[in-house]
N, C-alpha and C. Protein backbone atom coordinates (compact mmCIF):
# COMPACT_ATOMS: atom_id res chain seq x y z
N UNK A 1 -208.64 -91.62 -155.40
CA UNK A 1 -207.64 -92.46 -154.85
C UNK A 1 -206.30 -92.22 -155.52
N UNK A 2 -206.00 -92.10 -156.62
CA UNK A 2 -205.06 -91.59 -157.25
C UNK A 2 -204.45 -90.30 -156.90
N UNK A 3 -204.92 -89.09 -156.54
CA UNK A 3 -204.66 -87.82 -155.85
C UNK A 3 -203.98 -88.25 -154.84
N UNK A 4 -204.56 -89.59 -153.90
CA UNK A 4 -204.11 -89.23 -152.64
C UNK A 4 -202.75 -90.19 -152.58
N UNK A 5 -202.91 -91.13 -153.71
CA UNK A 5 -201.34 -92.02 -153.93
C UNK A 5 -200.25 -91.10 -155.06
N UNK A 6 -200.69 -89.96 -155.24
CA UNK A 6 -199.28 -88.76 -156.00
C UNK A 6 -199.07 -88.17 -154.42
N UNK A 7 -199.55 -87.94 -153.59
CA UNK A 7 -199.85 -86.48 -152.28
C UNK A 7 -198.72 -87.40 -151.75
N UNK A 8 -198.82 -89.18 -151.14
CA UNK A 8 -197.69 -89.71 -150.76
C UNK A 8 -196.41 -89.97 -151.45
N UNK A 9 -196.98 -90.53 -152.63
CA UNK A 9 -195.46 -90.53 -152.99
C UNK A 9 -194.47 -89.40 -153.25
N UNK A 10 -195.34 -87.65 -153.18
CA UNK A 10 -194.81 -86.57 -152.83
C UNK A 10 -194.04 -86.19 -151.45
N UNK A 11 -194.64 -86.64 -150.93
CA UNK A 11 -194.36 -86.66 -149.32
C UNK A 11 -193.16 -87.31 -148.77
N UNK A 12 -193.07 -88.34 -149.71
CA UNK A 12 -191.65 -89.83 -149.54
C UNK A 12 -190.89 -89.22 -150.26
N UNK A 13 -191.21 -88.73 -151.36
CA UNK A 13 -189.43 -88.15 -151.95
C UNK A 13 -188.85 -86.84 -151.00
N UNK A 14 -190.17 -85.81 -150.94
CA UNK A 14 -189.72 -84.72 -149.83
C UNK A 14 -188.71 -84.71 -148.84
N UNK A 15 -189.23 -85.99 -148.39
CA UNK A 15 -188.68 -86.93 -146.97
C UNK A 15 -187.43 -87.27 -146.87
N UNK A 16 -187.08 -87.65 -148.41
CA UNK A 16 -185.96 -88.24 -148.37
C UNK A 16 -185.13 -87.25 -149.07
N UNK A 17 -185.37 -86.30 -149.51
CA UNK A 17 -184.61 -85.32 -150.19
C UNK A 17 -183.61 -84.61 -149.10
N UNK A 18 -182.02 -84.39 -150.29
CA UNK A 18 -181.40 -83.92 -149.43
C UNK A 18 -181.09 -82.38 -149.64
N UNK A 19 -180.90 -81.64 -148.78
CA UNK A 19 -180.84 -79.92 -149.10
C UNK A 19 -179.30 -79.72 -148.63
N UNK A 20 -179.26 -79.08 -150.33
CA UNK A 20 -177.73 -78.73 -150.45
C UNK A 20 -177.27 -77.82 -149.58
N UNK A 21 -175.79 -77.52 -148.91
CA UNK A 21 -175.74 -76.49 -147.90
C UNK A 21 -175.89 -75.18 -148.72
N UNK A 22 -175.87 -74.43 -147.87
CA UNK A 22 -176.65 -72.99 -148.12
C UNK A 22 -177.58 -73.06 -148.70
N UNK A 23 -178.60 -73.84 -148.99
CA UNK A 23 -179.91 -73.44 -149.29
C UNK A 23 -180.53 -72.98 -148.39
N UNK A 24 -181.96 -72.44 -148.64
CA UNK A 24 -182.62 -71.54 -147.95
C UNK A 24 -183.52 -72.83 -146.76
N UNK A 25 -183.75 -72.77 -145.63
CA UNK A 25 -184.35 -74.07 -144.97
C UNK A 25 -183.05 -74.75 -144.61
N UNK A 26 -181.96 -74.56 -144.45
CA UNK A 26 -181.48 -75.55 -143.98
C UNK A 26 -180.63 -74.60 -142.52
N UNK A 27 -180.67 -75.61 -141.77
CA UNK A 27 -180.32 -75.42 -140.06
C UNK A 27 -178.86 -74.82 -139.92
N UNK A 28 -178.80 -73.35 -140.08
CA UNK A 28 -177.33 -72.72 -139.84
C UNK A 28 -177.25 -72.17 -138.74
N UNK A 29 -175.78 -72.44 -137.74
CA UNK A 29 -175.67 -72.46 -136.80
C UNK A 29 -175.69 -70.96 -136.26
N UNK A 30 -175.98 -70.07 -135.18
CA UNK A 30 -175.95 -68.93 -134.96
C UNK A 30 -174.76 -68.26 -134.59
N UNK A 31 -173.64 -67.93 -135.62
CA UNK A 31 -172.61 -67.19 -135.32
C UNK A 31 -172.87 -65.94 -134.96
N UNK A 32 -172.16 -65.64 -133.51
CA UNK A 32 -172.05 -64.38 -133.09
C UNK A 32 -170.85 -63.83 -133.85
N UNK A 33 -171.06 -62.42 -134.18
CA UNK A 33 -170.03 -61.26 -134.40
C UNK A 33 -169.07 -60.98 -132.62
N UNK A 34 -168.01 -60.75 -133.59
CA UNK A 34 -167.40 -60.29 -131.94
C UNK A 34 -167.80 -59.02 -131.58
N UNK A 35 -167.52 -58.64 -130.63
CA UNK A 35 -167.39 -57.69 -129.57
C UNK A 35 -166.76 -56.75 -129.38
N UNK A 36 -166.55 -55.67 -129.79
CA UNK A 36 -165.50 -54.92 -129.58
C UNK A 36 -165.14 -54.03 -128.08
N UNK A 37 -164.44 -54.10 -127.27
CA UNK A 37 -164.65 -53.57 -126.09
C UNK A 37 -163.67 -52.79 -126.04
N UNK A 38 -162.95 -51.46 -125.58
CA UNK A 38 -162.52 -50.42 -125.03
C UNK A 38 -162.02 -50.37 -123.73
N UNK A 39 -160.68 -50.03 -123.35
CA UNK A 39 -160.45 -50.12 -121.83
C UNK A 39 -158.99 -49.04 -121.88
N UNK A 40 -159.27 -47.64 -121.45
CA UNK A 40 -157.99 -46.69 -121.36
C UNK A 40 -157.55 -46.56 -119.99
N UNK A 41 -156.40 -46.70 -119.32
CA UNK A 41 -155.53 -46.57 -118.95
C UNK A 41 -154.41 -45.23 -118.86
N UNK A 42 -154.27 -44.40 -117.48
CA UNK A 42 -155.30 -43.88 -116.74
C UNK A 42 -156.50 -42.94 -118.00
N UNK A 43 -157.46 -42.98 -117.73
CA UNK A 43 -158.33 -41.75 -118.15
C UNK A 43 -159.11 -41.24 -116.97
N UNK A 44 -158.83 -39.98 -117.21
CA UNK A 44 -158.15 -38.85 -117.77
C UNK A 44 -156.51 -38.88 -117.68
N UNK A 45 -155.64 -38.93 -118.47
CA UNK A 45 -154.28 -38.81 -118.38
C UNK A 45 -153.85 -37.16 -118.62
N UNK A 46 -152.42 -37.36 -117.89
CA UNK A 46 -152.02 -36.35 -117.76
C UNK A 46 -150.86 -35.77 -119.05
N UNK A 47 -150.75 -34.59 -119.41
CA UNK A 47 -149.95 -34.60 -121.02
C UNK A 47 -148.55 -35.09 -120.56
N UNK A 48 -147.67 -35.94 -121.43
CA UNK A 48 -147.08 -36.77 -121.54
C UNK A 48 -147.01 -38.08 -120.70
N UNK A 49 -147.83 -38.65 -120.10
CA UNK A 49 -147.94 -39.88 -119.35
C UNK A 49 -148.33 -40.96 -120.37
N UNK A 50 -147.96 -41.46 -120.10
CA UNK A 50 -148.07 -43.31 -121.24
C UNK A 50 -149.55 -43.81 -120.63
N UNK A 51 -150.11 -43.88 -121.89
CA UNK A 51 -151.70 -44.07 -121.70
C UNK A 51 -151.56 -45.56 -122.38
N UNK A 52 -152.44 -46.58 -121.71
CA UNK A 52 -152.50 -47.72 -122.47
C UNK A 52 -154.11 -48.03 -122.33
N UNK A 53 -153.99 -48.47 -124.59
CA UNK A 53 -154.78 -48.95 -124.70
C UNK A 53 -155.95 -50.42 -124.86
N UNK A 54 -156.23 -50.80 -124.41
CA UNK A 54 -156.86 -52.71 -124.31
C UNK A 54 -157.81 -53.13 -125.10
N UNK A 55 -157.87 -54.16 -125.79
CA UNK A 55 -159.11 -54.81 -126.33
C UNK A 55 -158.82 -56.24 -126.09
N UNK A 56 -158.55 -55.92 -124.91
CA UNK A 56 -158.28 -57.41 -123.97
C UNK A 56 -159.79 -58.14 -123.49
N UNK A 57 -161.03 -57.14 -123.11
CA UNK A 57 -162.11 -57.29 -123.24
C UNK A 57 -163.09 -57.78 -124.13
N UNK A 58 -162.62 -57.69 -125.62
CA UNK A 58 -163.65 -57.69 -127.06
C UNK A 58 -163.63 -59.22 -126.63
N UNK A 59 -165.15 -59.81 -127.24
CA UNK A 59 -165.24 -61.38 -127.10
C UNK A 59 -165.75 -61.39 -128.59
N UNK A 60 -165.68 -62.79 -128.75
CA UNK A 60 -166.29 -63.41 -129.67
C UNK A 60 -166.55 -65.16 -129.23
N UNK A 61 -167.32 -65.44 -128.99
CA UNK A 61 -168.06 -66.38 -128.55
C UNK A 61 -167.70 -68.24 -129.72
N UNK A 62 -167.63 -67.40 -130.77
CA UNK A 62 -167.72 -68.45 -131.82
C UNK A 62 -166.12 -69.02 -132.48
N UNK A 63 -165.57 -67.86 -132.17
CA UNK A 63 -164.23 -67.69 -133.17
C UNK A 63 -162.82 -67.01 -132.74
N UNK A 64 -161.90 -66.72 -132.83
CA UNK A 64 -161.18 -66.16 -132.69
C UNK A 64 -160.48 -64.76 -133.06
N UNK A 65 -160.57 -63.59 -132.36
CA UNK A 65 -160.27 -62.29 -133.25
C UNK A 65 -158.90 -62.43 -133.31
N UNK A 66 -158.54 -61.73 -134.57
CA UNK A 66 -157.38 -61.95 -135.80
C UNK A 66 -157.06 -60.76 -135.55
N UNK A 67 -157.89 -59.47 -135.48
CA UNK A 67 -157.26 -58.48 -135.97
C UNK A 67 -157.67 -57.15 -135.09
N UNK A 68 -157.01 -56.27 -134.87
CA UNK A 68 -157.14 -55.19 -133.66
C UNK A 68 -156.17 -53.80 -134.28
N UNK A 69 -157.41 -53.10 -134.84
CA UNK A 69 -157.12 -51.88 -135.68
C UNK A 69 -157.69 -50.67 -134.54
N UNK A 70 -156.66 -49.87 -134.12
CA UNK A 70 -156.45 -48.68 -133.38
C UNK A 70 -156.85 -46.97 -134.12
N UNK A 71 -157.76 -46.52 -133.56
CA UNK A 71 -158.03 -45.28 -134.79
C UNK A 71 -157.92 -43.79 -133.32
N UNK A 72 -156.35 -44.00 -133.28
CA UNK A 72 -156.42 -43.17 -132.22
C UNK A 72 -155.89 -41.07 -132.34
N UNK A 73 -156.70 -40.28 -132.65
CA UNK A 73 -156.47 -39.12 -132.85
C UNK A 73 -155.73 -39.41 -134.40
N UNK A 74 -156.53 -39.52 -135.09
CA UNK A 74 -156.08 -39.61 -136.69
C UNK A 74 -154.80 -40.75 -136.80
N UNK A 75 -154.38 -41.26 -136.02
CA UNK A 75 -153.21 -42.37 -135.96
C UNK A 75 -153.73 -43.84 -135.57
N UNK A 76 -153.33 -44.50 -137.34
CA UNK A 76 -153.68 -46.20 -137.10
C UNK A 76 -152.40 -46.77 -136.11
N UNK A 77 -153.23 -47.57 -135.36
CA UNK A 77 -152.15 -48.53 -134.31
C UNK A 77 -152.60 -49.60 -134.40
N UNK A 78 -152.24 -50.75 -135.00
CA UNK A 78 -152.08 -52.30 -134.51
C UNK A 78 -151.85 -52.88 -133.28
N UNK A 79 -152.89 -54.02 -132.84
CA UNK A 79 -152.83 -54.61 -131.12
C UNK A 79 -153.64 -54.72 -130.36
N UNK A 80 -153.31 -55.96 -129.66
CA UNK A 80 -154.39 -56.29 -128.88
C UNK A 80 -154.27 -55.15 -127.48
N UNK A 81 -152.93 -54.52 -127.56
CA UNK A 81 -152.57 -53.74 -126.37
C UNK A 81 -151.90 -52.76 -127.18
N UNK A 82 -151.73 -51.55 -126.92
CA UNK A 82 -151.17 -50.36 -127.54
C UNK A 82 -150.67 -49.20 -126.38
N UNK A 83 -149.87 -48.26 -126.72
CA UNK A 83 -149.73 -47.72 -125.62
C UNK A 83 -149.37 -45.74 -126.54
N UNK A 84 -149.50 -44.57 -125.83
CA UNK A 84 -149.49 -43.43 -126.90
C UNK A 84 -148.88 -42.94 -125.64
N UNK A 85 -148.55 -41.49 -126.00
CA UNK A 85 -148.52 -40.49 -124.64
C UNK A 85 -148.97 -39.23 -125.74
N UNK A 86 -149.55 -38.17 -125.40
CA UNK A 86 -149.77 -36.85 -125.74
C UNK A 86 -149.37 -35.81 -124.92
N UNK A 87 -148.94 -34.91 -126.20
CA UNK A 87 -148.16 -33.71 -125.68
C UNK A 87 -149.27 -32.34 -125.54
N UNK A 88 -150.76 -32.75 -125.36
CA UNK A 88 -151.08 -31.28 -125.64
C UNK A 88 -152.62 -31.75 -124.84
N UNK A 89 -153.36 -31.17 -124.05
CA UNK A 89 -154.58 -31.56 -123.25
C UNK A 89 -155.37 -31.45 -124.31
N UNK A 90 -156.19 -32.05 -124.13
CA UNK A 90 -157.75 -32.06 -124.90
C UNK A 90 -158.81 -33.64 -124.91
N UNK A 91 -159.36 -33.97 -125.39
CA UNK A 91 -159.93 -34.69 -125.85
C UNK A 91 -160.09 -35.29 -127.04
N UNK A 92 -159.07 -36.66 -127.18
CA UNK A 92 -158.64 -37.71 -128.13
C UNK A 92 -159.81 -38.68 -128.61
N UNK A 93 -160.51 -38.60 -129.75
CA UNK A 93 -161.39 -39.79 -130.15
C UNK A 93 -160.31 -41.44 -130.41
N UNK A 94 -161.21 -41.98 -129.87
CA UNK A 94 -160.67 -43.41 -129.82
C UNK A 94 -161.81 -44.51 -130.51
N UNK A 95 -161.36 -45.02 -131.94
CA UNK A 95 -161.90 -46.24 -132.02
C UNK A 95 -161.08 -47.32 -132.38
N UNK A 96 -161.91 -48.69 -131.62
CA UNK A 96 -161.58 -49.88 -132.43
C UNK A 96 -162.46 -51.05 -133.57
N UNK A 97 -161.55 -51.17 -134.10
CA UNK A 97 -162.44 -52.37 -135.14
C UNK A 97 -161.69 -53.43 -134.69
N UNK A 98 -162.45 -54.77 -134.47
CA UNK A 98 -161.84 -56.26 -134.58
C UNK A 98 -162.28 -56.96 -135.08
N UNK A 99 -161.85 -58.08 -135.94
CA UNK A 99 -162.17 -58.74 -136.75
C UNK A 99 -161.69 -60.05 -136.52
N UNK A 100 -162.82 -60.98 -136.11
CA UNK A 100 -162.94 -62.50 -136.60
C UNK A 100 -162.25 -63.54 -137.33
N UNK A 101 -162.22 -64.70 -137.37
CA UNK A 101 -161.18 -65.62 -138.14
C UNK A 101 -162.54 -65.08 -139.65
N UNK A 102 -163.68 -65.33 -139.44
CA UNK A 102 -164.66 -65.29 -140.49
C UNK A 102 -164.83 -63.91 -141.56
N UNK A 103 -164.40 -62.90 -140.84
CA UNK A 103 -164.37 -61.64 -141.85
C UNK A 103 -164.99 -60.60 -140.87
N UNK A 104 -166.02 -61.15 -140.06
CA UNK A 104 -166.84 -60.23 -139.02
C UNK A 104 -165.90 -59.08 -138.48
N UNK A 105 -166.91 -57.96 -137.85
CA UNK A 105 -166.32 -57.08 -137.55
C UNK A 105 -166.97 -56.41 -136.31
N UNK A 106 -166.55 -55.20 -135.64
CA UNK A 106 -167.27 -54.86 -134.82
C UNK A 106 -166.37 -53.77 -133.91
N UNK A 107 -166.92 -52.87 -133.71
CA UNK A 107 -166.24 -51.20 -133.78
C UNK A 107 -167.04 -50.45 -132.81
N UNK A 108 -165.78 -50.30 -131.29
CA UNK A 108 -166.20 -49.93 -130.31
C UNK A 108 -165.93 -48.39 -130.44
N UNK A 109 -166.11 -47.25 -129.85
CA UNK A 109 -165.60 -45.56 -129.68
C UNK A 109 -165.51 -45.53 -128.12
N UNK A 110 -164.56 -44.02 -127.91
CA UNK A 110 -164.63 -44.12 -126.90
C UNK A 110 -163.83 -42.29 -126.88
N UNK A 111 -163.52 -41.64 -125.51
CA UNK A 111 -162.83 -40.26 -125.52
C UNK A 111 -161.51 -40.55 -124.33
N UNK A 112 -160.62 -40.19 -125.14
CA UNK A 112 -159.42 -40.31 -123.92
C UNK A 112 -159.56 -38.79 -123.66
N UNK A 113 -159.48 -38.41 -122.33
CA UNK A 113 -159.31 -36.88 -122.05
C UNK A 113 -157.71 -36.67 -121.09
N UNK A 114 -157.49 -35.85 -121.64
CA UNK A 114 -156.12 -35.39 -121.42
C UNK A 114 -155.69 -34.06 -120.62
N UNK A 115 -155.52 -34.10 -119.39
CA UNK A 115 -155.41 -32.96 -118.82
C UNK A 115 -153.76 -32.47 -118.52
N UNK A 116 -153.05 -31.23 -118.54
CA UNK A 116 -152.16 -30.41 -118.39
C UNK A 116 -151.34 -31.19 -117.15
N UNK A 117 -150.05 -31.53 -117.12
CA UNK A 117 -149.23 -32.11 -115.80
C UNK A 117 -149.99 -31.70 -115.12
N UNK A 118 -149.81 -33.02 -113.74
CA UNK A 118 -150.12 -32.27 -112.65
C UNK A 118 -149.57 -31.72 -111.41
N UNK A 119 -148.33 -32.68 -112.18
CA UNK A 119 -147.37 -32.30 -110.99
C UNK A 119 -146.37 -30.40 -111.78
N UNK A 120 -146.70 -30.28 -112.74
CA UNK A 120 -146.20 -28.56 -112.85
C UNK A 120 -147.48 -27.70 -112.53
N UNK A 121 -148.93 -28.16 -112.16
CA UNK A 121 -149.88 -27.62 -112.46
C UNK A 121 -150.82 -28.27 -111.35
N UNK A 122 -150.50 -28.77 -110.20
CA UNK A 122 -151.56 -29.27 -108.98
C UNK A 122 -153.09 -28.21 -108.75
N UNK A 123 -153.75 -29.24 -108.66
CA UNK A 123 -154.70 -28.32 -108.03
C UNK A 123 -154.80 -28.48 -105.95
N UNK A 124 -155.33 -27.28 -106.02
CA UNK A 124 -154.85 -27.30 -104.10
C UNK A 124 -155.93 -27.98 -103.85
N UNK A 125 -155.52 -28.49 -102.19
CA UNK A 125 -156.15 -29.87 -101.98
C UNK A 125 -157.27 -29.00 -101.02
N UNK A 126 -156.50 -28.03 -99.72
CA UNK A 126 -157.70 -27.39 -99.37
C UNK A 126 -157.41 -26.20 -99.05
N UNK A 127 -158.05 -25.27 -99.72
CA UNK A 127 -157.34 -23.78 -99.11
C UNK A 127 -157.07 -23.36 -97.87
N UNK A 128 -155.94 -22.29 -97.63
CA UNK A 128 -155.40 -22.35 -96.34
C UNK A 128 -155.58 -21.53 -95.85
N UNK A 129 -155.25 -21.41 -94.31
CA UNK A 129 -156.38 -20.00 -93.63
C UNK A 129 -155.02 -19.20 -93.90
N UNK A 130 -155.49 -17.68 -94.10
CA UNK A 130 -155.08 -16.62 -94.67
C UNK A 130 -154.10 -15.68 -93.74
N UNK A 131 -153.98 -16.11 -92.44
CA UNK A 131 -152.46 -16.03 -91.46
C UNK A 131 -151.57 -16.84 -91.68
N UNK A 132 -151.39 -18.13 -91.94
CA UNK A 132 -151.15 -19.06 -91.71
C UNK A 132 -149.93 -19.34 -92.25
N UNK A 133 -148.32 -19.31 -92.57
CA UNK A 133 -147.52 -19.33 -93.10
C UNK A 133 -147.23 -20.88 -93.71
N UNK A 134 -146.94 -21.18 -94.61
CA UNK A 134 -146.89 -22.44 -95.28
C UNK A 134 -145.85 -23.19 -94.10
N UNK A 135 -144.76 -22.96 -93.99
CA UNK A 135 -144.13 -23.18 -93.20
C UNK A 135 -143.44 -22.65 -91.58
N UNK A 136 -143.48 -23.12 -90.70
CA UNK A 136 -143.26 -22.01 -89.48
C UNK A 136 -142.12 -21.83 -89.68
N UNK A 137 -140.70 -22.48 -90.14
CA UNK A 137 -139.07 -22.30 -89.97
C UNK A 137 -139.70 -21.21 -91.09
N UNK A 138 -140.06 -20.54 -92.03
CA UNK A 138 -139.78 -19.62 -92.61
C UNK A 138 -140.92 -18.84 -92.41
N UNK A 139 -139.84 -17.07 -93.24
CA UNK A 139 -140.88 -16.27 -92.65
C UNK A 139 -142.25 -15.98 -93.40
N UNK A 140 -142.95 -15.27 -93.05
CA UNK A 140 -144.26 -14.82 -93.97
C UNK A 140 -143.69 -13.40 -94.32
N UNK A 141 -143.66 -13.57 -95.25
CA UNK A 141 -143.34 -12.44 -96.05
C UNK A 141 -144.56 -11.35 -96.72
N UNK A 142 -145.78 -11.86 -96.13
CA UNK A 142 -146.92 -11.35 -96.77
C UNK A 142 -146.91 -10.03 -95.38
N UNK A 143 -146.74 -10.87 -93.72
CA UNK A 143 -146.72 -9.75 -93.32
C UNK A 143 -145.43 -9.15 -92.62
N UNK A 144 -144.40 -8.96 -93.45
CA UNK A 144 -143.06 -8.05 -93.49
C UNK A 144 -142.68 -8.55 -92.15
N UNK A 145 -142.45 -10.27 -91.64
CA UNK A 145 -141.60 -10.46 -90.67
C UNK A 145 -140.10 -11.36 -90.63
N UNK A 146 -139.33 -11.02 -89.99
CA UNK A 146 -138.09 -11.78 -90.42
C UNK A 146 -137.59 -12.77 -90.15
N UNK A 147 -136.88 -13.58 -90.65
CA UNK A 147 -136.62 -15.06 -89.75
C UNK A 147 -136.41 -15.12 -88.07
N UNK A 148 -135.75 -14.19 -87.98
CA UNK A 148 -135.23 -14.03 -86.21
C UNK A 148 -136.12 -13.89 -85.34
N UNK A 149 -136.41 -14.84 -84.38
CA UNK A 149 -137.74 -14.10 -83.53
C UNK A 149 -137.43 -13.60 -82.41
N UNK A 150 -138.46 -12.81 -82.59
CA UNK A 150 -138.87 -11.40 -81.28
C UNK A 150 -138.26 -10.20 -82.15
N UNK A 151 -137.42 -10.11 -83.38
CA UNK A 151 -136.85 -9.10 -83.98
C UNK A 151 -137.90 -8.19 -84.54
N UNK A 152 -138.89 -8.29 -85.03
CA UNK A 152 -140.15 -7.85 -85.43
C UNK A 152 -140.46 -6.77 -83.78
N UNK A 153 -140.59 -7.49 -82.75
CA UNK A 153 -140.98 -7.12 -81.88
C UNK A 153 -140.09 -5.85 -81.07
N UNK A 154 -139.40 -6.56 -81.59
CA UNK A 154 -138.09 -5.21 -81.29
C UNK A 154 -138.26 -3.77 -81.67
N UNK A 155 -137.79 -4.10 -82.68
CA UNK A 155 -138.01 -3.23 -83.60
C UNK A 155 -139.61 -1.95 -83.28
N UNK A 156 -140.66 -2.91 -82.94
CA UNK A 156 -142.01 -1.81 -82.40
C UNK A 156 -141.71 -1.59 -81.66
N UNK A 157 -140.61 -1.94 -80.65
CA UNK A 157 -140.10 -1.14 -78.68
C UNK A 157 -139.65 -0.30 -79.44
N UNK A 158 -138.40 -0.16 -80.23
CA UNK A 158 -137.38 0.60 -80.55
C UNK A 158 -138.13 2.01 -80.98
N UNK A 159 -139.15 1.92 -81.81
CA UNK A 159 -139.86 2.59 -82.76
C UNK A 159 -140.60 3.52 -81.71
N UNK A 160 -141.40 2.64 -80.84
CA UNK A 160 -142.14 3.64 -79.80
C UNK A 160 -141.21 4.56 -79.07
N UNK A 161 -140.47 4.14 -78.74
CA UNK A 161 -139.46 4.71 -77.59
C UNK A 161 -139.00 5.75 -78.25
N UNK A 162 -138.00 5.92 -79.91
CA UNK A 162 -138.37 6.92 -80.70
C UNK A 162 -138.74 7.96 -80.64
N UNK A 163 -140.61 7.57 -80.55
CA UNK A 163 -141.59 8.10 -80.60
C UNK A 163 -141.59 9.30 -79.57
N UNK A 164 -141.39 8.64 -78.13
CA UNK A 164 -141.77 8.74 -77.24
C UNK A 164 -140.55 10.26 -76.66
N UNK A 165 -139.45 9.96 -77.25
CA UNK A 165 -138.04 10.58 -76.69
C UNK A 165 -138.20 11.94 -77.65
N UNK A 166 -138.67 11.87 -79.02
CA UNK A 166 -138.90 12.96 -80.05
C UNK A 166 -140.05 14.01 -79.21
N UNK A 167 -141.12 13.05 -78.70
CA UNK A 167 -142.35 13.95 -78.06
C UNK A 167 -142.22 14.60 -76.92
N UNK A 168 -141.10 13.98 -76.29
CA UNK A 168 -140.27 14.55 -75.00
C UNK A 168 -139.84 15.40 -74.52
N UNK A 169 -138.32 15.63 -75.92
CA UNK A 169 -137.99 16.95 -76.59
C UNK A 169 -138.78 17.53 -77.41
N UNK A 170 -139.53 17.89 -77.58
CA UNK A 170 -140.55 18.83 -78.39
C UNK A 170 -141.14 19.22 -77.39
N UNK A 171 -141.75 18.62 -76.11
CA UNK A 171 -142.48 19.81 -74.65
C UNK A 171 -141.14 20.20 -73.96
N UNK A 172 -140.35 19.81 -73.85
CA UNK A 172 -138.99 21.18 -73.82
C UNK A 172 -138.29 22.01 -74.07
């Protein structure tokens, strides 16, 4: 009987005991880390066009992000919005870190790709049939004719007739 009147009065102090915060057992709330999210503007860009970058997307559920560190082609940029242009095509690594009112962190990647103007450097939309002069007011110069028309045509009367007056005098 004694065992079982220590087991309660163990049980009643337990009961009433209070647990200091951060001890181990006690009910801590589930903070999410933020989010880091990525959003480029155009990608693929063209070399020198103003590329913008966003972490208008990153969430954090619990807290507020403080901080928006840019790790763009070896260059730190500050912001929730950023903006670059590049002078040379290739493929730019992109990361971000953001950070929490709490210290949290969280670090998205991403590839900006960068292609050559396009307006000094178009690609054709559909190849063109191979008579076909880009324009009719001008001439095709591929097959040796001149702006004036029927002058082309002339010119083969003129040529035959030539022909014809040389072969004439020669059976006389």
């Amino acid at each position: 009987m004694a065992v079982e009147a220590v087991a309660v009065a163990v049980a009643a102090v337990a009961a009433e005991a209070v647990v200091p915060p951060g001890a181990p057992g006690e009910d801590e709330p589930d903070q999410q880390k933020p989010n880091a999210a990525i959003a480029i503007d155009p990608n693929p860009a063209a070399v020198n066009e103003t590329v913008t970058f966003s972490a208008a997307k990153s969430t954090d559920e619990d807290q507020d992000i403080v901080d928006y560190e840019w790790k763009i082609n070896k260059e730190t940029l500050e912001g929730k919005t950023v903006t670059k242009t590049f002078n040379k095509p290739g493929e730019y690594p992109v990361k971000l870190t953001v950070r929490n009112e709490a210290g949290e962190t969280d670090t998205a990647t991403a590839t900006l790709t960068v292609k050559k103007d396009t307006k000094t450097d178009p690609e054709p939309d559909e190849p063109k049939e191979p008579d076909q002069p880009d324009d009719p007011d001008e001439p095709d110069e591929d097959r040796g004719l001149l702006p004036i028309p029927g002058f082309g045509m002339s010119i083969a009367i003129v040529a035959l007739l030539s022909v014809a007056l040389l072969l004439s005098r020669r059976q006389n």
